[in-house]
Protein backbone atom coordinates (compact mmCIF):
# COMPACT_ATOMS: atom_id res chain seq x y z
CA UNK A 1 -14.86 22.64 10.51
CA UNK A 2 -12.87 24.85 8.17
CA UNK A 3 -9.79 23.42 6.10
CA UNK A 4 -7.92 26.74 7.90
CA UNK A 5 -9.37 25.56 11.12
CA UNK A 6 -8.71 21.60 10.17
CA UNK A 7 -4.49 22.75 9.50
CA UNK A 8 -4.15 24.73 12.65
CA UNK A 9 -5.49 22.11 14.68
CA UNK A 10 -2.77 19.74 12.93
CA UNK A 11 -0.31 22.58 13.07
CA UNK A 12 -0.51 22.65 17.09
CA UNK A 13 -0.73 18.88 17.51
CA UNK A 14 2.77 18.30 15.05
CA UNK A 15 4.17 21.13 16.75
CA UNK A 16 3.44 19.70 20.07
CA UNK A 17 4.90 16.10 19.08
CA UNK A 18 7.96 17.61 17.64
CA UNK A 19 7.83 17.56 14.30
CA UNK A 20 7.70 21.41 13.70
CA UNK A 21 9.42 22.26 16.51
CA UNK A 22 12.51 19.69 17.39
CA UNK A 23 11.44 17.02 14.87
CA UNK A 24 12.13 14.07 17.08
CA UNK A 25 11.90 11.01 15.27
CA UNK A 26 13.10 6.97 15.69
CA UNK A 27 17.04 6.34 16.92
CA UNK A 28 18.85 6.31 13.46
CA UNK A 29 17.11 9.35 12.22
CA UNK A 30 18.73 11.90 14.73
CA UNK A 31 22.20 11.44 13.17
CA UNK A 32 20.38 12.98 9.55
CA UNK A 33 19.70 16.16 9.32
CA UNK A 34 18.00 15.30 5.27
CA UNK A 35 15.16 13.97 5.35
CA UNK A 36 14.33 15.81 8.60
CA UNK A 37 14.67 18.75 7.24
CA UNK A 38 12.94 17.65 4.35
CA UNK A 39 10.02 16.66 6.33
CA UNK A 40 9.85 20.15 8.10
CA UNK A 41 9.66 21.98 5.18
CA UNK A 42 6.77 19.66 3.80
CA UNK A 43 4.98 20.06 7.03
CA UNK A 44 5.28 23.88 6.50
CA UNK A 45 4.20 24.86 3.40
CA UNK A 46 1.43 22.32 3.88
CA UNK A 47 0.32 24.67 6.63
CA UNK A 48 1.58 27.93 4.87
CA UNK A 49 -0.98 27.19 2.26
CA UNK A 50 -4.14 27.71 4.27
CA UNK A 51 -2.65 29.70 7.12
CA UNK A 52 -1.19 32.94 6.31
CA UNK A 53 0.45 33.45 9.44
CA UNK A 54 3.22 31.42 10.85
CA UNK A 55 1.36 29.36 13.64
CA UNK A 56 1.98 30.00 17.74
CA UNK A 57 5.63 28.31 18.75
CA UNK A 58 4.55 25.76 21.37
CA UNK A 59 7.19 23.57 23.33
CA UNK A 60 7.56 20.24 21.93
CA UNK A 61 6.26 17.43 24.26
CA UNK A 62 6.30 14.50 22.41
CA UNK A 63 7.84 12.39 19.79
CA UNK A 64 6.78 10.35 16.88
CA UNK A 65 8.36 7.01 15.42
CA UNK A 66 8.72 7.94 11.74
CA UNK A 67 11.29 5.94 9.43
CA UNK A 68 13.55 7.29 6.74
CA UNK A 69 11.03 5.53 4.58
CA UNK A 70 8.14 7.76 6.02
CA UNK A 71 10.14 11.13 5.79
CA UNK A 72 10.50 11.05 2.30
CA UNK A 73 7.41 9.27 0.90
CA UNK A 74 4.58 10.74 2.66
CA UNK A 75 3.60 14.42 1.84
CA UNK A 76 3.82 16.98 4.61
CA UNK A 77 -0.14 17.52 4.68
CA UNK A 78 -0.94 13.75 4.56
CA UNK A 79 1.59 13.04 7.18
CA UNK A 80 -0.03 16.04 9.44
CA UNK A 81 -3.79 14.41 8.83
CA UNK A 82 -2.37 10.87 9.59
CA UNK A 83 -0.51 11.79 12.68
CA UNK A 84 -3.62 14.07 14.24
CA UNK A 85 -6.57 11.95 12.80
CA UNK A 86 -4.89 8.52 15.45
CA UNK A 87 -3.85 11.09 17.95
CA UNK A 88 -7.37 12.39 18.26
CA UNK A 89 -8.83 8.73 18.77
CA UNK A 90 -5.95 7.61 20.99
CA UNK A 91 -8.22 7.82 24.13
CA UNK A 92 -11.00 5.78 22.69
CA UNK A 93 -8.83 3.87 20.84
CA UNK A 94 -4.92 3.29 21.91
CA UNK A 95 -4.34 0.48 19.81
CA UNK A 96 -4.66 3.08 16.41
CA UNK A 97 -1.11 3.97 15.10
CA UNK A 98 -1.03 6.88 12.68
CA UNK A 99 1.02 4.42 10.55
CA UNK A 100 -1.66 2.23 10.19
CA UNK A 101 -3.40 4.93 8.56
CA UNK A 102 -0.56 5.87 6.46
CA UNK A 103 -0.32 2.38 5.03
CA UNK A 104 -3.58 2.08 4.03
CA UNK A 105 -3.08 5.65 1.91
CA UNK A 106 -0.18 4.76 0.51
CA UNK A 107 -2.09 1.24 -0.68
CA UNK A 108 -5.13 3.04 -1.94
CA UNK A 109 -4.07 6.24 -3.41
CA UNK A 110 -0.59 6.66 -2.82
CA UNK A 111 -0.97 9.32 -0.50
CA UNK A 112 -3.31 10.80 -2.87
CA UNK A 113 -0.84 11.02 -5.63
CA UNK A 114 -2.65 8.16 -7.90
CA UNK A 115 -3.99 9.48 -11.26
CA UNK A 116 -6.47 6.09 -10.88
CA UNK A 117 -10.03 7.28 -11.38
CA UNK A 118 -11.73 7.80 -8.02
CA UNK A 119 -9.21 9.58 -6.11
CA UNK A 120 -9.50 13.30 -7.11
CA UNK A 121 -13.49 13.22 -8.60
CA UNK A 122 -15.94 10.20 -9.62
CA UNK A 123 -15.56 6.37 -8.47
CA UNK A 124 -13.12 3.84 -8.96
CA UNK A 125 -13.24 1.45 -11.98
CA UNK A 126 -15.38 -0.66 -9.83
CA UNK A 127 -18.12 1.98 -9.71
CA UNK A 128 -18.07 1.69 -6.07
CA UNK A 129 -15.50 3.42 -3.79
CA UNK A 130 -13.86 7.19 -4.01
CA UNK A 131 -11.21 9.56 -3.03
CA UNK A 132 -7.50 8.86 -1.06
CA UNK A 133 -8.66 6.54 1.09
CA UNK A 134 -11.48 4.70 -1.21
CA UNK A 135 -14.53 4.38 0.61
CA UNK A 136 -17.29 2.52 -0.71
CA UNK A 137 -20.19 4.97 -1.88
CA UNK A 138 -22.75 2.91 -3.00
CA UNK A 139 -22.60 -0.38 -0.40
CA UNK A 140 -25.08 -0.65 2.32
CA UNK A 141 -27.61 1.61 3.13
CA UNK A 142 -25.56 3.23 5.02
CA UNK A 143 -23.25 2.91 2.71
CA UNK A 144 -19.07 2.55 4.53
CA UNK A 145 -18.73 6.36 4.10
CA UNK A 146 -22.17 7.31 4.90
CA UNK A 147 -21.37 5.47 8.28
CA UNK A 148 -18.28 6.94 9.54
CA UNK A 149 -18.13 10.41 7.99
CA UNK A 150 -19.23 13.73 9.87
CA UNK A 151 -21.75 15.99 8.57
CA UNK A 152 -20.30 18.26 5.90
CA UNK A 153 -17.58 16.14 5.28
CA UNK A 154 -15.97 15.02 1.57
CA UNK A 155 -14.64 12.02 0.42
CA UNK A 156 -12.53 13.57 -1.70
CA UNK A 157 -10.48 15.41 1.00
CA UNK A 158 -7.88 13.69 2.82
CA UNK A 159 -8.60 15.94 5.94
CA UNK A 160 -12.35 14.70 6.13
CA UNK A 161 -11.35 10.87 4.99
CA UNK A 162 -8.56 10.02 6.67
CA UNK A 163 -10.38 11.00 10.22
CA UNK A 164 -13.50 8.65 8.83
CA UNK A 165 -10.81 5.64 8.03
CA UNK A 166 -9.71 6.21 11.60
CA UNK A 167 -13.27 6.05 13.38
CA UNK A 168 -13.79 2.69 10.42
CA UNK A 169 -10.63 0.55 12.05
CA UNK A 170 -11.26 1.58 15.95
CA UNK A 171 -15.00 0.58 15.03
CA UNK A 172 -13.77 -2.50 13.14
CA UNK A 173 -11.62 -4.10 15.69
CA UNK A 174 -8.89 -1.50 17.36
CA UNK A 175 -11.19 -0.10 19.67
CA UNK A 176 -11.59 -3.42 21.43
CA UNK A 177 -9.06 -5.89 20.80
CA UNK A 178 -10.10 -8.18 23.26
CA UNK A 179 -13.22 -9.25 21.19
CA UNK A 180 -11.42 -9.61 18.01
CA UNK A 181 -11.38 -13.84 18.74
CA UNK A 182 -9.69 -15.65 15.90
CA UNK A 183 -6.89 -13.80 13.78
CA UNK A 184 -8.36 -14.00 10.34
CA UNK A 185 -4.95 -13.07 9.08
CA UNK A 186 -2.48 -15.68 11.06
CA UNK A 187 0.34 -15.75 8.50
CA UNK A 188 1.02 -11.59 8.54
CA UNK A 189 2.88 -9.59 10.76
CA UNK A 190 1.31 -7.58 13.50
CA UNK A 191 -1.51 -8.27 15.90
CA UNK A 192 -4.98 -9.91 15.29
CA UNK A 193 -6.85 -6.86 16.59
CA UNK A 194 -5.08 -4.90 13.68
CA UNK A 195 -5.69 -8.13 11.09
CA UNK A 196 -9.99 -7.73 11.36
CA UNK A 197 -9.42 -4.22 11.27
CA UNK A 198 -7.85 -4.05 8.01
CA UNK A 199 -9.60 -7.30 6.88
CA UNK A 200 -12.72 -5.17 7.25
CA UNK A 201 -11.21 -2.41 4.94
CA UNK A 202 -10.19 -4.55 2.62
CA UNK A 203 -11.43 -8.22 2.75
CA UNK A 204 -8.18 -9.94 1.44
CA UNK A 205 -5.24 -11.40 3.97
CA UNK A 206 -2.53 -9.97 0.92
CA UNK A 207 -4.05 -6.22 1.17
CA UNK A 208 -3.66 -6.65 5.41
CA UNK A 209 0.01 -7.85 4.55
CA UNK A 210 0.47 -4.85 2.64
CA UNK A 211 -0.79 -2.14 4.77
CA UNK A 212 1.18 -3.45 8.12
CA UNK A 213 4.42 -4.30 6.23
CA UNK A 214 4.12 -0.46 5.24
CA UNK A 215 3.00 0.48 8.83
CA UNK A 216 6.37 -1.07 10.29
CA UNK A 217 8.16 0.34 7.48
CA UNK A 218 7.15 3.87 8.24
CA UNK A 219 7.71 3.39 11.77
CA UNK A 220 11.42 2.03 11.96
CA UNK A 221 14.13 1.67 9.26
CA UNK A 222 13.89 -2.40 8.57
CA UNK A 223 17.50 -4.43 8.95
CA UNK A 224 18.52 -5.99 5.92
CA UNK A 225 18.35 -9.74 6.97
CA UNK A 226 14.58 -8.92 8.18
CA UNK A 227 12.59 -9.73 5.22
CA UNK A 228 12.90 -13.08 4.94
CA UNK A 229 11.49 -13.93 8.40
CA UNK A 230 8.03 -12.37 7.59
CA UNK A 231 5.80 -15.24 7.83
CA UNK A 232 4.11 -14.11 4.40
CA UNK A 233 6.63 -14.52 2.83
CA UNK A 234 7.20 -17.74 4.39
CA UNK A 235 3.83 -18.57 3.41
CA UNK A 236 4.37 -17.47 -0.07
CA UNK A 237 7.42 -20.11 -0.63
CA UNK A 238 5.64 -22.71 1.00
CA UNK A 239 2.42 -22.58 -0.86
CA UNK A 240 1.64 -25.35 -2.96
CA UNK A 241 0.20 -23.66 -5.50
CA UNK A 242 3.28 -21.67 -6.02
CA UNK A 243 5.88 -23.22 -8.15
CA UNK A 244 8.83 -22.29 -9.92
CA UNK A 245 11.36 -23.11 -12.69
CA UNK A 246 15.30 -22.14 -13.30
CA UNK A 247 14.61 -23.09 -16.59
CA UNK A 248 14.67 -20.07 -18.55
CA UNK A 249 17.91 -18.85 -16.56
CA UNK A 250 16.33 -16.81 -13.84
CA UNK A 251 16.16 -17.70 -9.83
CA UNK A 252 12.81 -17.41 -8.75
CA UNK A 253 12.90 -19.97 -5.52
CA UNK A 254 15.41 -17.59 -4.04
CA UNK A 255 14.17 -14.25 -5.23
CA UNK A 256 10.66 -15.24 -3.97
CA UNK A 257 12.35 -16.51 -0.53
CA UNK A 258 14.04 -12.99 -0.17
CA UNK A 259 11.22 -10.95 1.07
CA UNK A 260 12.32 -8.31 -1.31
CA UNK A 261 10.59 -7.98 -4.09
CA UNK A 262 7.95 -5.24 -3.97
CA UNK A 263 4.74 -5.60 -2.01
CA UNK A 264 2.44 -5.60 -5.05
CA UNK A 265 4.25 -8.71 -6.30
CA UNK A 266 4.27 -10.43 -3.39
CA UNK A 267 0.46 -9.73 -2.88
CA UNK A 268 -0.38 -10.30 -6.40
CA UNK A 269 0.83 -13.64 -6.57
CA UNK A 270 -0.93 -14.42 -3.25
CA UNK A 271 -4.13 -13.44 -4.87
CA UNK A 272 -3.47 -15.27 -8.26
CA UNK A 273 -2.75 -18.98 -6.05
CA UNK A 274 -6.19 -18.22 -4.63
CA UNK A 275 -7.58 -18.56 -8.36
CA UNK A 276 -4.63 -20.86 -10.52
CA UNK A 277 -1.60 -22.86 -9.74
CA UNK A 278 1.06 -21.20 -11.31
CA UNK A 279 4.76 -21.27 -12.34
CA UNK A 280 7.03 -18.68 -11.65
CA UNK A 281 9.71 -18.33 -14.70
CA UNK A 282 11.39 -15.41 -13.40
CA UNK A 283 11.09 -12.60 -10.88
CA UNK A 284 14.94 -10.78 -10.68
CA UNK A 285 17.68 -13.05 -10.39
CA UNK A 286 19.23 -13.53 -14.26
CA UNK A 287 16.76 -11.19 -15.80
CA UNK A 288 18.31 -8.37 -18.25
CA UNK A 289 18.67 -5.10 -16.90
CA UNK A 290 17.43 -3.74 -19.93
CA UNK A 291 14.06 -4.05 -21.13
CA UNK A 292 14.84 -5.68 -24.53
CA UNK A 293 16.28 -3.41 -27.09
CA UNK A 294 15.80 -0.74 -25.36
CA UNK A 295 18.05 0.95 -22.51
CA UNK A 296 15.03 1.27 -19.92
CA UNK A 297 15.63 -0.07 -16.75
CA UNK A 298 13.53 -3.52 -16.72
CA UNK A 299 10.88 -3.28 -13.55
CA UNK A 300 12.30 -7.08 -13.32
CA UNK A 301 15.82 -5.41 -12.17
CA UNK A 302 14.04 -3.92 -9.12
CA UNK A 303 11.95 -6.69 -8.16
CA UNK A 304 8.64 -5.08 -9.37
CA UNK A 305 7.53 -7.78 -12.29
CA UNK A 306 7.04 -11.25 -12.87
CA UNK A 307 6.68 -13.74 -15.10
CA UNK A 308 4.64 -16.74 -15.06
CA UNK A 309 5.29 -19.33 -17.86
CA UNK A 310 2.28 -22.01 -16.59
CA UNK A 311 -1.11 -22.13 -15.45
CA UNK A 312 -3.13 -24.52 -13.70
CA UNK A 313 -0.23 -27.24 -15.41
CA UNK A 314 -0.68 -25.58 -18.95
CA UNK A 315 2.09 -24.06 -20.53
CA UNK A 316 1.42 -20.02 -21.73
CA UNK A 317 0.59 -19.63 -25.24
CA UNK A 318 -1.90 -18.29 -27.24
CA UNK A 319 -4.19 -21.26 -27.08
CA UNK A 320 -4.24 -21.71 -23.35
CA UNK A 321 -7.80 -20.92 -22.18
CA UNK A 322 -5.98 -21.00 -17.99
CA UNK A 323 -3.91 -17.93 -19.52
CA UNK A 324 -6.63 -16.15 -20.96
CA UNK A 325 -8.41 -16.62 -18.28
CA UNK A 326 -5.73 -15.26 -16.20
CA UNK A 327 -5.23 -11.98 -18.01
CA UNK A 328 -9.18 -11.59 -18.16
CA UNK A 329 -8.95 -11.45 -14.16
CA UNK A 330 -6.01 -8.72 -14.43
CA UNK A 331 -7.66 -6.56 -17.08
CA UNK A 332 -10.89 -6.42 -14.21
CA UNK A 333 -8.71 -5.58 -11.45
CA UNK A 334 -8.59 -2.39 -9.69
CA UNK A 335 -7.26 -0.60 -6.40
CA UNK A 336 -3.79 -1.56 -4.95
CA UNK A 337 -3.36 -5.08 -7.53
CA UNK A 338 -3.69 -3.57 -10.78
CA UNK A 339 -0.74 -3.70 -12.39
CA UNK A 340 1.22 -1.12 -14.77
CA UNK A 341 2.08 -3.63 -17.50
CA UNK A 342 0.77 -6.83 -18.80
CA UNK A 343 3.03 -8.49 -21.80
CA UNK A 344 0.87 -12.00 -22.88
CA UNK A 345 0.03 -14.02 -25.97
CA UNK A 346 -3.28 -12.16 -26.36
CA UNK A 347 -4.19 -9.01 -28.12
CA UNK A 348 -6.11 -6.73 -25.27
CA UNK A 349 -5.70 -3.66 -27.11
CA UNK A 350 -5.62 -1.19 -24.45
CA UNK A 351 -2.94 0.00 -22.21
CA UNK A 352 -1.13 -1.59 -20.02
CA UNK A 353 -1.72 -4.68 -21.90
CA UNK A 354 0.53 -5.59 -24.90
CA UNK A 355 1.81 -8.57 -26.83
CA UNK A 356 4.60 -8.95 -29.41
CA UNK A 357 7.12 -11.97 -30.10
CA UNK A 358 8.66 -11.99 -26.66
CA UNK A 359 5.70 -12.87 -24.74
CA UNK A 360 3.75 -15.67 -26.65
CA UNK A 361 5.24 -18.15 -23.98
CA UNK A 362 4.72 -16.45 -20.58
CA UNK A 363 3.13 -13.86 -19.03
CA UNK A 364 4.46 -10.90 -18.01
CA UNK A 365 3.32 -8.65 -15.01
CA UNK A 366 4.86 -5.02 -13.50
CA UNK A 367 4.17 -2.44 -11.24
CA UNK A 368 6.06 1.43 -11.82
């Protein structure tokens, strides 16, 4: 099929659920005519750009559950491909929710905004998986794309892969919940069915976290006292490889209790306790505003960094072979973990990796 043909299928089904034509969304949204209106206008010059003529008015019959959060984050076209790629499997598979799908693009690619290799042309850093939603190329034969694309179809266009990642997680799981058996993902929100799907996409219980706290996220506007109830982050303060320290004047314990620092942090240092026991020195809580001597905004202020000040029992410096090790595993990473800055006692010599006199005793890790 056509990209013209692809957006005028998409137009139809978004004007049939209301979002071109009434734009009925979840409760609170109805009393704000913004981001509504910012969402239309997405929606239609998404369309306008392969359709030169305004598509037929149809009478809207439906409605979708779209947060605040999902009207201004997600792109017009992404949130058309999202909506009609679960709304085409929704027979087959009812337990798909197009914000399912929308969490796992803004994870991967950022709704194919990320300038990370892989998601316009080539592979990943990993050699291994490509375009907005990151299939694997070279796994299997067949390899994950291979297996759940349609003939003619490219990775590289979120049209063509967002319709394969739907087939992948009704294949993986959603399609028959019944036979899921044991939740491989017991301390995250949501239901097990949805746990092995993701899983499967990703085989790590922080990346499921991710993607369904985004999911909810998109579908209703969170309440403030919320976060702290989500049993990852429960998890988080209860795991025993976790520790932290008000020693250097920060509040860790309670930042790390909140459930609101950024996702990335929170699944980063999930990750990291699978690999090192580490101290947390300071997340937001007593941290400068300011990026020292400087009047940047620190990525500490809006709980996107940490800073880890022992590993495995050994204190950071730049003889500790736990730290080294540490910010080997970082410089490797790729895909929804790797971080935007890295401030450490060792010399890496490449961006986003730096060191100077202010970080010979901890290490320091943040996300834009």
């Amino acid at each position: 099929m056509t990209g013209r043909a692809r957006l005028a299928g998409i137009a139809a089904g978004l004007l049939a659920l209301g979002l071109l034509a009434g734009l009925t969304t979840s409760g609170p949204l109805l009393a704000s005519a913004g981001p509504l209106g910012q969402l239309a206008t997405q929606a239609r010059r998404a369309l306008a750009r392969v359709l030169p003529e305004q598509p037929p008015e149809l009478r809207p019959t439906g409605s979708i559950a779209a947060s605040r959060s999902a009207l201004t984050d997600i792109p017009g076209d992404y949130l058309a491909y999202y909506v009609q790629a679960a709304r085409t499997m929704q027979r087959a598979c009812p337990q798909l929710r197009w914000q399912l799908l929308a969490g796992i693009g803004k994870v991967e690619s950022d709704h194919g905004r990320s300038r990370a290799p892989g998601v316009k042309r080539g592979v990943n850093r990993h050699g291994c998986c490509a375009g907005p939603m990151q299939f694997n190329l070279t796994n299997g034969p067949p390899s994950t794309w291979d297996a759940f694309k349609h003939p003619g179809d490219s990775v590289y266009d979120p049209a063509d892969a967002i319709p394969a990642a739907a087939r992948k997680l009704c294949t993986n799981g959603l399609q028959e919940p019944a036979q899921v058996g044991p939740d491989p993902c017991p301390t995250v929100r949501g239901t097990p069915a949805e746990h092995r799907a993701v899983k499967r996409y990703n085989n790590a219980c922080w990346y499921v976290h991710q993607v369904l706290t985004l999911a909810d996220r998109y579908t209703r506007d969170q309440p403030q006292d919320d976060a702290p109830r989500d049993p990852f982050v429960r998890a988080l303060t209860r795991n025993p490889r976790i520790h932290t320290t008000a020693s250097h004047g920060c509040d860790p314990a309670s930042d790390l209790a909140s459930g609101r620092l950024d996702l990335r942090v929170q699944a980063l240092l999930a990750a990291l306790a699978e690999r090192h026991r580490i101290r947390i020195s300071c997340l937001r809580t007593g941290h400068s505003k300011f990026v020292k001597g400087t009047r940047r905004v620190s990525n500490h202020t809006v709980g996107r960094a940490v800073d880890l000040d022992q590993i495995d029992h050994q204190p950071v410096s730049p003889t500790s072979p736990a730290a080294q090790r540490l910010v080997t595993w970082l410089d490797r990473l790729d895909g929804p973990l790797r971080p935007s800055e890295v401030g450490s006692p060792f010399q890496l010599s490449h961006r986003p990796y730096f060191t100077d006199e202010g970080h010979q005793a901890h290490i320091h890790i943040g996300y834009d």
